[in-house]
Protein backbone atom coordinates (compact mmCIF):
# COMPACT_ATOMS: atom_id res chain seq x y z
CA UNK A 1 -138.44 -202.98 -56.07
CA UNK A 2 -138.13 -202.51 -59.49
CA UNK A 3 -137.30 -205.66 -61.67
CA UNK A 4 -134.87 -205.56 -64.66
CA UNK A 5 -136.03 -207.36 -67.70
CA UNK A 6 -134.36 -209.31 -70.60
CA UNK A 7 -136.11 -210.04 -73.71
CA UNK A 8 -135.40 -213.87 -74.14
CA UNK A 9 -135.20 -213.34 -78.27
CA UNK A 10 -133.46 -211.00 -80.33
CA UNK A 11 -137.22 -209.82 -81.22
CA UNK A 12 -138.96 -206.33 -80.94
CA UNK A 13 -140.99 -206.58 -78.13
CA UNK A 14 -143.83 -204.83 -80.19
CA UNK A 15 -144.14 -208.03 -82.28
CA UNK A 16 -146.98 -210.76 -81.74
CA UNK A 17 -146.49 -213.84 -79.39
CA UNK A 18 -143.47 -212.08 -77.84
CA UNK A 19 -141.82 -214.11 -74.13
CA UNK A 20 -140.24 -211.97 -72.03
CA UNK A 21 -138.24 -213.50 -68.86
CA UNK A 22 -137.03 -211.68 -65.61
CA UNK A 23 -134.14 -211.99 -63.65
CA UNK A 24 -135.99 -214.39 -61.23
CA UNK A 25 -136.46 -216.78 -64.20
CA UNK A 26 -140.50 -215.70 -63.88
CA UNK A 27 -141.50 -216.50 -67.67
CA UNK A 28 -144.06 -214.10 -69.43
CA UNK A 29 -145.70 -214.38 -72.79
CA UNK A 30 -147.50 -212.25 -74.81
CA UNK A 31 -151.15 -212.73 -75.60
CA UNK A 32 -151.68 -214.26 -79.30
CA UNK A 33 -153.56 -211.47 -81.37
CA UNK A 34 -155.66 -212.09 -83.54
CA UNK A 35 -155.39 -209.78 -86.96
CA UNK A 36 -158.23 -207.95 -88.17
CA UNK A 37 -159.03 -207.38 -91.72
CA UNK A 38 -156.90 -204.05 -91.44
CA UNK A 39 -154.55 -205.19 -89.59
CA UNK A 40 -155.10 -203.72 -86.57
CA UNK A 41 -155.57 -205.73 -82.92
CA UNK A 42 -159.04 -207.50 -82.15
CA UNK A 43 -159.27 -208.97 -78.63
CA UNK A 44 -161.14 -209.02 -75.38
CA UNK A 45 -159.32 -206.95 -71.83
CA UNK A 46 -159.88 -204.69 -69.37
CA UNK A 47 -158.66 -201.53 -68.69
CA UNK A 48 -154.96 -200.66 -67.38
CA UNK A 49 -153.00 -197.34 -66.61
CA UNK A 50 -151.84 -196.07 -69.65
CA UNK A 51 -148.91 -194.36 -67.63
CA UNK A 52 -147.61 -197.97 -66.41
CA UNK A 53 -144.01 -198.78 -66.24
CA UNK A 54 -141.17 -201.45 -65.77
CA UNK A 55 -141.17 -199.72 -62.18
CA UNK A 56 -144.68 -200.35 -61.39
CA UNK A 57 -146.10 -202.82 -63.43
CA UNK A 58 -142.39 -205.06 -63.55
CA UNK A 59 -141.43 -206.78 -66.27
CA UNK A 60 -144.93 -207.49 -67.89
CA UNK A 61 -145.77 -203.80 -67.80
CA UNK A 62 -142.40 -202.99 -70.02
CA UNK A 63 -143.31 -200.90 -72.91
CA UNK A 64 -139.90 -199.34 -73.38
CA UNK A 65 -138.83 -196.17 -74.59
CA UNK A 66 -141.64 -194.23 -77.62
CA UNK A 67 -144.71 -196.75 -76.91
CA UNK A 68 -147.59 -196.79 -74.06
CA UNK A 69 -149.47 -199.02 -72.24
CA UNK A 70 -153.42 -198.87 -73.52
CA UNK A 71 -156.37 -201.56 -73.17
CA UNK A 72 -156.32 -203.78 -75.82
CA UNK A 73 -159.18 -203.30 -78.27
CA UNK A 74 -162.13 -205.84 -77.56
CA UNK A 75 -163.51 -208.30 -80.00
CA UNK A 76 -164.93 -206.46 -83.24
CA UNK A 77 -163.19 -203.27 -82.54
CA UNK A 78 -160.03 -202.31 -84.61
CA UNK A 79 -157.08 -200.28 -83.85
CA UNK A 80 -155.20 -198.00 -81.97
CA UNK A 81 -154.67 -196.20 -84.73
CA UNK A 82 -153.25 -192.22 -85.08
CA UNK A 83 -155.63 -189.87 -86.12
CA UNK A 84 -155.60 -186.08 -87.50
CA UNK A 85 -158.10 -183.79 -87.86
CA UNK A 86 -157.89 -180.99 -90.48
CA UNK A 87 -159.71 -178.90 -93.03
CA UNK A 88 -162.18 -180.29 -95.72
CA UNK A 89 -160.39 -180.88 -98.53
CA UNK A 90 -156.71 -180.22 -97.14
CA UNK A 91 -153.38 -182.23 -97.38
CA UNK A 92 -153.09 -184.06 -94.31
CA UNK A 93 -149.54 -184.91 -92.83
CA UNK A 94 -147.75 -188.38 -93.73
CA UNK A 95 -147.97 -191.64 -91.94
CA UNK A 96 -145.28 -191.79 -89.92
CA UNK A 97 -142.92 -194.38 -88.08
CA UNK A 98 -144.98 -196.53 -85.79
CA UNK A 99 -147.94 -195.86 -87.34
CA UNK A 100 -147.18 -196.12 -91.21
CA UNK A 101 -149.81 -197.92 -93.06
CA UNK A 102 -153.04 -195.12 -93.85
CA UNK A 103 -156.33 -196.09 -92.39
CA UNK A 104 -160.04 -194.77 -93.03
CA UNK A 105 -160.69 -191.36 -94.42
CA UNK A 106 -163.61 -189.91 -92.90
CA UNK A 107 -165.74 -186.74 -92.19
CA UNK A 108 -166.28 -185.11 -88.72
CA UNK A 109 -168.72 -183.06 -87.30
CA UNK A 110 -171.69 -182.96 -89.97
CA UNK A 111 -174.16 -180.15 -89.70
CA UNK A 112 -177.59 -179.71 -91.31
CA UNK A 113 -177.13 -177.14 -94.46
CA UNK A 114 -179.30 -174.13 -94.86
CA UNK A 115 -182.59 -175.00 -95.93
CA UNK A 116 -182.92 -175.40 -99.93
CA UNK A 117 -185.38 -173.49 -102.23
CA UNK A 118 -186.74 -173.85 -105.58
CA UNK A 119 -188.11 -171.02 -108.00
CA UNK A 120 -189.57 -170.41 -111.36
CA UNK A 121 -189.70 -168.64 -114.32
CA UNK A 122 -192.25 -169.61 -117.47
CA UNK A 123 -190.99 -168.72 -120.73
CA UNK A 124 -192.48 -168.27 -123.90
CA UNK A 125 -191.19 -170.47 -126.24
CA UNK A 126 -191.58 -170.74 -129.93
CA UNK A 127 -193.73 -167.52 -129.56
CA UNK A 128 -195.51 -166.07 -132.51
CA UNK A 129 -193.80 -164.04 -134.59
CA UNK A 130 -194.98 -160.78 -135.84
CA UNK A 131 -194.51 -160.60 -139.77
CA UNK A 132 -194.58 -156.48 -140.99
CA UNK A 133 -193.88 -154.90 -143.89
CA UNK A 134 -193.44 -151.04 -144.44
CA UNK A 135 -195.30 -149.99 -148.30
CA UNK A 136 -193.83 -146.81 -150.07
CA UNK A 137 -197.01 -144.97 -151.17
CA UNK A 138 -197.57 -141.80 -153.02
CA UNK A 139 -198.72 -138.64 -151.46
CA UNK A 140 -202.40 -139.94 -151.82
CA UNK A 141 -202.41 -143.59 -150.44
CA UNK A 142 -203.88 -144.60 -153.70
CA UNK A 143 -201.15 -146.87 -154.76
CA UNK A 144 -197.83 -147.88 -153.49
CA UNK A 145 -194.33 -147.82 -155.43
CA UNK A 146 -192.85 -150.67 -153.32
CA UNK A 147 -193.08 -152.70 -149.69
CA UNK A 148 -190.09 -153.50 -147.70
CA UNK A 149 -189.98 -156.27 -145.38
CA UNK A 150 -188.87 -155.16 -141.77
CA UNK A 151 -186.72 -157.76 -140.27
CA UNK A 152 -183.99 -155.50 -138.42
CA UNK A 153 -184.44 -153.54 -135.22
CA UNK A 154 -183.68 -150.87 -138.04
CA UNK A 155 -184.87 -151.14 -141.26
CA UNK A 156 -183.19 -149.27 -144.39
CA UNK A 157 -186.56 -147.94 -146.53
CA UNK A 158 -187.19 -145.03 -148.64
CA UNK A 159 -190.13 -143.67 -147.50
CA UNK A 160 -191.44 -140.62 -149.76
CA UNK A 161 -195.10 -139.67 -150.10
CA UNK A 162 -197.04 -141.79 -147.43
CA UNK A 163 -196.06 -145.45 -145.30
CA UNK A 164 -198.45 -147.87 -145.10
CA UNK A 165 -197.97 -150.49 -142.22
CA UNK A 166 -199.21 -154.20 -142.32
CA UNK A 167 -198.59 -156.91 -139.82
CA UNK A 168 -199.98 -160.12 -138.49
CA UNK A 169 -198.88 -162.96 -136.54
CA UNK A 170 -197.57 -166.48 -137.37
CA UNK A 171 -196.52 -169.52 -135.13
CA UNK A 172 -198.25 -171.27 -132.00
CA UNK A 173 -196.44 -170.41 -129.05
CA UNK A 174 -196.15 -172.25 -125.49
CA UNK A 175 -195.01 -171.60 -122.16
CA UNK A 176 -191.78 -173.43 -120.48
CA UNK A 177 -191.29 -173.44 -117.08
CA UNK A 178 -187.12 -172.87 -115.85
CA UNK A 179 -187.07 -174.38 -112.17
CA UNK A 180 -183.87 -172.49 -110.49
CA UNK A 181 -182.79 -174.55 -107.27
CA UNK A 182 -180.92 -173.10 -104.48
CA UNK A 183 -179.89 -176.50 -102.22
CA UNK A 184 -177.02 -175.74 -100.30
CA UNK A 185 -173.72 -178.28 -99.91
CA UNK A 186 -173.53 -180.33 -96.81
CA UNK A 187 -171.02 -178.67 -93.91
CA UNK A 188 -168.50 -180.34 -92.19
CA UNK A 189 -166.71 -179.21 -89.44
CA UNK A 190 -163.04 -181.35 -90.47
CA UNK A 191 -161.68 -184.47 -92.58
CA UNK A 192 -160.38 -187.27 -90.36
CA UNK A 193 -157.40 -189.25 -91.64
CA UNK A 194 -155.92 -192.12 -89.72
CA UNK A 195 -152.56 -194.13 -89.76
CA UNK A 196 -152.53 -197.63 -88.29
CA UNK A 197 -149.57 -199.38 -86.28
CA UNK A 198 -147.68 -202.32 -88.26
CA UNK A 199 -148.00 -204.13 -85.49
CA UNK A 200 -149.17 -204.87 -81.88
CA UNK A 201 -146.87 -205.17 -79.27
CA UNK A 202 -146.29 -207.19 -76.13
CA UNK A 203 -148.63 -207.52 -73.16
CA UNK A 204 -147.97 -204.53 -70.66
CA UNK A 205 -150.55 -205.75 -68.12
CA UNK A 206 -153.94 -207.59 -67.62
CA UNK A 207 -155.57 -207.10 -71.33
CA UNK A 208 -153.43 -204.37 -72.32
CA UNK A 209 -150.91 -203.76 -74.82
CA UNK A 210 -147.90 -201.45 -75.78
CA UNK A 211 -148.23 -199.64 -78.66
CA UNK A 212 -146.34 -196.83 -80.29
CA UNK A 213 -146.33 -192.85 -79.18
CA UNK A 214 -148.99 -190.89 -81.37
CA UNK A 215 -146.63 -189.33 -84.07
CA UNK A 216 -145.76 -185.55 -84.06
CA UNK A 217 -148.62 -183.61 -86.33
CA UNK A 218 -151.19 -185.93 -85.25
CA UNK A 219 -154.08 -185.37 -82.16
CA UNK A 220 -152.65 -186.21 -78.58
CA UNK A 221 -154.94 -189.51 -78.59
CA UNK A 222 -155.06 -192.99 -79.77
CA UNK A 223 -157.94 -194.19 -80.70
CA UNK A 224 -160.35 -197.53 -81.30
CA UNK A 225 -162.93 -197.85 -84.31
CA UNK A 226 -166.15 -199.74 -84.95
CA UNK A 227 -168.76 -199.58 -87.70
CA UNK A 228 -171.90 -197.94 -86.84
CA UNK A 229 -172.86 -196.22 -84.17
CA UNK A 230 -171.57 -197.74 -80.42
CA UNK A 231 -171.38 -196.95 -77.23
CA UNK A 232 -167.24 -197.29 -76.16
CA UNK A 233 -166.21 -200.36 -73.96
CA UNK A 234 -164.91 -200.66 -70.74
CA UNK A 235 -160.98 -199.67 -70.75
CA UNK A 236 -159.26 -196.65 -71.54
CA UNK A 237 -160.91 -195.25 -75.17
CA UNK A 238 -163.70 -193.48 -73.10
CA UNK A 239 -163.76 -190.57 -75.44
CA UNK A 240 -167.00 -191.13 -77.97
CA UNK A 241 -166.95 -189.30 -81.61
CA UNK A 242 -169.23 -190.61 -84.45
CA UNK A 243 -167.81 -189.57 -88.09
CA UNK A 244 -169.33 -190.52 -91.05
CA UNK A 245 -167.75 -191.63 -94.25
CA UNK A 246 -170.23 -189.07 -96.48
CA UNK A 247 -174.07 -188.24 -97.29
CA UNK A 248 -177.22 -189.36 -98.64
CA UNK A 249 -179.11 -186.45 -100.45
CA UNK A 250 -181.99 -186.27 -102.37
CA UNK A 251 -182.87 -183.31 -102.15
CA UNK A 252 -184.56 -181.73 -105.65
CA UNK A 253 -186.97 -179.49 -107.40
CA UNK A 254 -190.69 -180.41 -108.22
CA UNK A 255 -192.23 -179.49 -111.77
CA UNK A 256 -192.73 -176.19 -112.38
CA UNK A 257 -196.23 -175.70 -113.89
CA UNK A 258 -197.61 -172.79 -116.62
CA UNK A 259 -200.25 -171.32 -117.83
CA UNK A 260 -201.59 -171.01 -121.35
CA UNK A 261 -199.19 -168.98 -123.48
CA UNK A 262 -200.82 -165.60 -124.22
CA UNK A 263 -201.39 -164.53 -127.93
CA UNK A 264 -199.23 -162.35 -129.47
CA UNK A 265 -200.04 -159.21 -130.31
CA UNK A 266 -198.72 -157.64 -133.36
CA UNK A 267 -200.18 -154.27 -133.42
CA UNK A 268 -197.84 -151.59 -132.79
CA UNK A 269 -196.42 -148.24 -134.54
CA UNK A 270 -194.46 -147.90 -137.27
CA UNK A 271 -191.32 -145.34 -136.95
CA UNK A 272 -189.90 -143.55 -139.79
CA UNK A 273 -186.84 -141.73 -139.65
CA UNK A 274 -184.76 -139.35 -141.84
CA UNK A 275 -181.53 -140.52 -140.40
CA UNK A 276 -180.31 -143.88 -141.99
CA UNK A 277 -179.80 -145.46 -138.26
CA UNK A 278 -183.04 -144.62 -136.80
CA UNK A 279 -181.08 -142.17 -134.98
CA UNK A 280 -183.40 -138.89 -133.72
CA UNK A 281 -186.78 -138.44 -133.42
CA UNK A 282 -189.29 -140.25 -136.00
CA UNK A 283 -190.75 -137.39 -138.44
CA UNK A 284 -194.00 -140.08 -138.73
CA UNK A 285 -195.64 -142.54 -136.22
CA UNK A 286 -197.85 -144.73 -138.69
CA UNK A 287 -200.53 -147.01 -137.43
CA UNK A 288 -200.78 -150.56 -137.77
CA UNK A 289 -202.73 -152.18 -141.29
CA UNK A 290 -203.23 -147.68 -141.90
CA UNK A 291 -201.62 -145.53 -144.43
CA UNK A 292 -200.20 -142.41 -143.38
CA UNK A 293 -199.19 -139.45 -145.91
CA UNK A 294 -197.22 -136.60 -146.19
CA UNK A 295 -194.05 -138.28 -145.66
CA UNK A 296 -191.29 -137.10 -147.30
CA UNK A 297 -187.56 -137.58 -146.70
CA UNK A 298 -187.95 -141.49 -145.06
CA UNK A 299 -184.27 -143.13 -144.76
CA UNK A 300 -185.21 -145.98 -142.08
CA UNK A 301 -187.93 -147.54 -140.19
CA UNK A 302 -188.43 -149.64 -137.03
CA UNK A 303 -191.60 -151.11 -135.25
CA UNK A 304 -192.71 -150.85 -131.61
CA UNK A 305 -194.79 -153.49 -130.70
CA UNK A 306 -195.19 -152.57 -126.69
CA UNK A 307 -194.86 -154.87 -124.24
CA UNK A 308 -195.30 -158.80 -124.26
CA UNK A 309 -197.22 -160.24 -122.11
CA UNK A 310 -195.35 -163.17 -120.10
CA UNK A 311 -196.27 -166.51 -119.01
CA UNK A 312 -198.27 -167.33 -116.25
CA UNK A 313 -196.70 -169.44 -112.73
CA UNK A 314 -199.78 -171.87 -112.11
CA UNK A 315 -197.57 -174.70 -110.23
CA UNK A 316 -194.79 -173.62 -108.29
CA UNK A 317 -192.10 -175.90 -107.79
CA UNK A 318 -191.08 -177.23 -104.25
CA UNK A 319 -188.60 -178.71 -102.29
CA UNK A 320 -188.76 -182.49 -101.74
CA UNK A 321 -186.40 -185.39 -100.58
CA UNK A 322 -183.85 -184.97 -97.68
CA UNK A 323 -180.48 -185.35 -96.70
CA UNK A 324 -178.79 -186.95 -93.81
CA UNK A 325 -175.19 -188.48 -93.17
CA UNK A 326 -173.89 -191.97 -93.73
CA UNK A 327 -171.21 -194.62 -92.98
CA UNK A 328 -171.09 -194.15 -89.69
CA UNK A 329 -167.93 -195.10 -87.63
CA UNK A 330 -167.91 -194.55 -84.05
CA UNK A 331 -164.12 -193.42 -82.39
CA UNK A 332 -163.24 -194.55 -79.28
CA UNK A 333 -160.42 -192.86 -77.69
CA UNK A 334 -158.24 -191.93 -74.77
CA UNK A 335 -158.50 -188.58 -73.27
């Protein structure tokens, strides 16, 4: 038969070092707890149903209305606490009433990223620069009436008579190699918030305590925590999930290695146009360090030097260090 129970102070019966006293005069007291650094219960027991009641456990077992009965966490292992499991980066709910103080933040479910790559481009750098200059000759290419120095895509020059082109090179160029890496983020599967009880409650059986109902918006589960990576204890947290608190990546680029920088090469064709934009076909094409006649009409200029000739890859740049998750917290918790 069922026993009805008094609480012999006007105490919570969730609160530490609680007596409670039947209706036979049978005296029971709590079991001392011992605080952990976060508050949370510390304390060597064995398992009990978590379903227990005044009507089958009798007056020890009494957990009243909104708690449960669960093993009490053993020695070095903190909680029950709450927990909630949502996106990466999202709001999660509130601590709420039995559970109100916030706990560890942590990441679940880490997965290896895609594997990360490294290219590279050499550049020429500081690259010679071709100097030209466009002379104004008469019709002969015996003497010239002025030179115009051809620094625009399009040069203004009046050109009547013949063009003579000159050009050389000045500067010492060198080749710079631009590493692009491609190392992908680390992927988690959720972020783990947890709220912890402000307070452990009364005995409610051999090594077990009550402790509050798992708030609405939180996982149907209480749980137990430990640093590092554990196998759970005896009791009812039989559940096992490892989360970790972040990562350690080093994960980079090597050098990227050129070649010798190529030498510039200045000769090319000089255009000359009627237009004033270098708009239309050129009515000459003159040669480089050559003097062409028979010009007549010249408005603009421009110079086509071809093609340059890039920068050799001789050392290609590769992938080195590694990444792997750390702070590891194992989660014990009921089913």
């Amino acid at each position: 038969m069922a026993t009805a129970c008094a609480v012999s102070k006007d105490e919570d019966p969730f609160m530490f070092g609680d007596e409670v006293t039947g209706d036979d005069g049978t005296a029971g007291t709590t079991m001392n707890v011992t605080s952990a650094d976060d508050d949370s219960a510390s304390m060597t027991g064995q398992s009990t149903d978590p379903t227990d009641t005044a009507s089958d456990t009798g007056a020890v077992g009494l957990c009243g209305p909104g708690a449960q009965c669960v093993t009490a966490p053993p020695e070095g292992w903190f909680g029950p606490v709450a927990i909630h499991l949502g996106e990466v980066g999202g709001t999660p709910p509130d601590c709420a009433a039995g559970y109100p103080e916030k706990g560890l933040s942590l990441l679940a479910g880490y997965a290896d990223p895609e594997p990360a790559s490294c290219d590279c481009e050499c550049v020429l750098q500081n690259a010679n620069s071709c100097t030209a200059y466009a002379y104004d000759m008469d019709a002969s290419c015996a003497q010239y009436q002025t030179y115009i120095p051809i620094n625009m895509a399009c040069q203004p020059a009046a050109i009547d008579g013949g063009a003579y082109f000159y050009t050389y090179a000045m500067g010492q160029p060198f080749c710079q190699g631009m590493v692009t890496e491609n190392i992908p983020e680390p992927q988690w599967e959720a972020q783990l918030t947890t709220c912890k009880a402000d307070g452990v409650g009364g005995e409610c059986g051999d090594d077990s305590i009550c402790t509050p109902i798992v708030p609405e918006g939180f996982e149907d589960t209480l749980c137990i925590y430990m640093e590092g990576e554990q196998d759970c204890p005896a009791g009812d947290f039989t559940e096992q999930f490892v989360h970790h608190s972040g990562v350690v990546d080093d994960r980079d680029c090597t050098y990227c290695g050129c070649g010798p920088a190529p030498a510039t090469n200045c000769t090319g064709t000089l255009n000359v146009f009627s237009s004033a934009d270098c708009s239309g076909d050129p009515i000459a094409n003159c040669s480089t360090n050559a003097c062409t006649s028979g010009i007549t009409g010249g408005q603009s200029v421009s110079v086509d030097y071809g093609e340059s000739v890039g920068c050799p890859v001789m050392t290609p740049p590769a992938v080195e260090g590694s990444i792997a998750p750390t702070g590891a917290f194992t989660y014990c918790c009921t089913p």
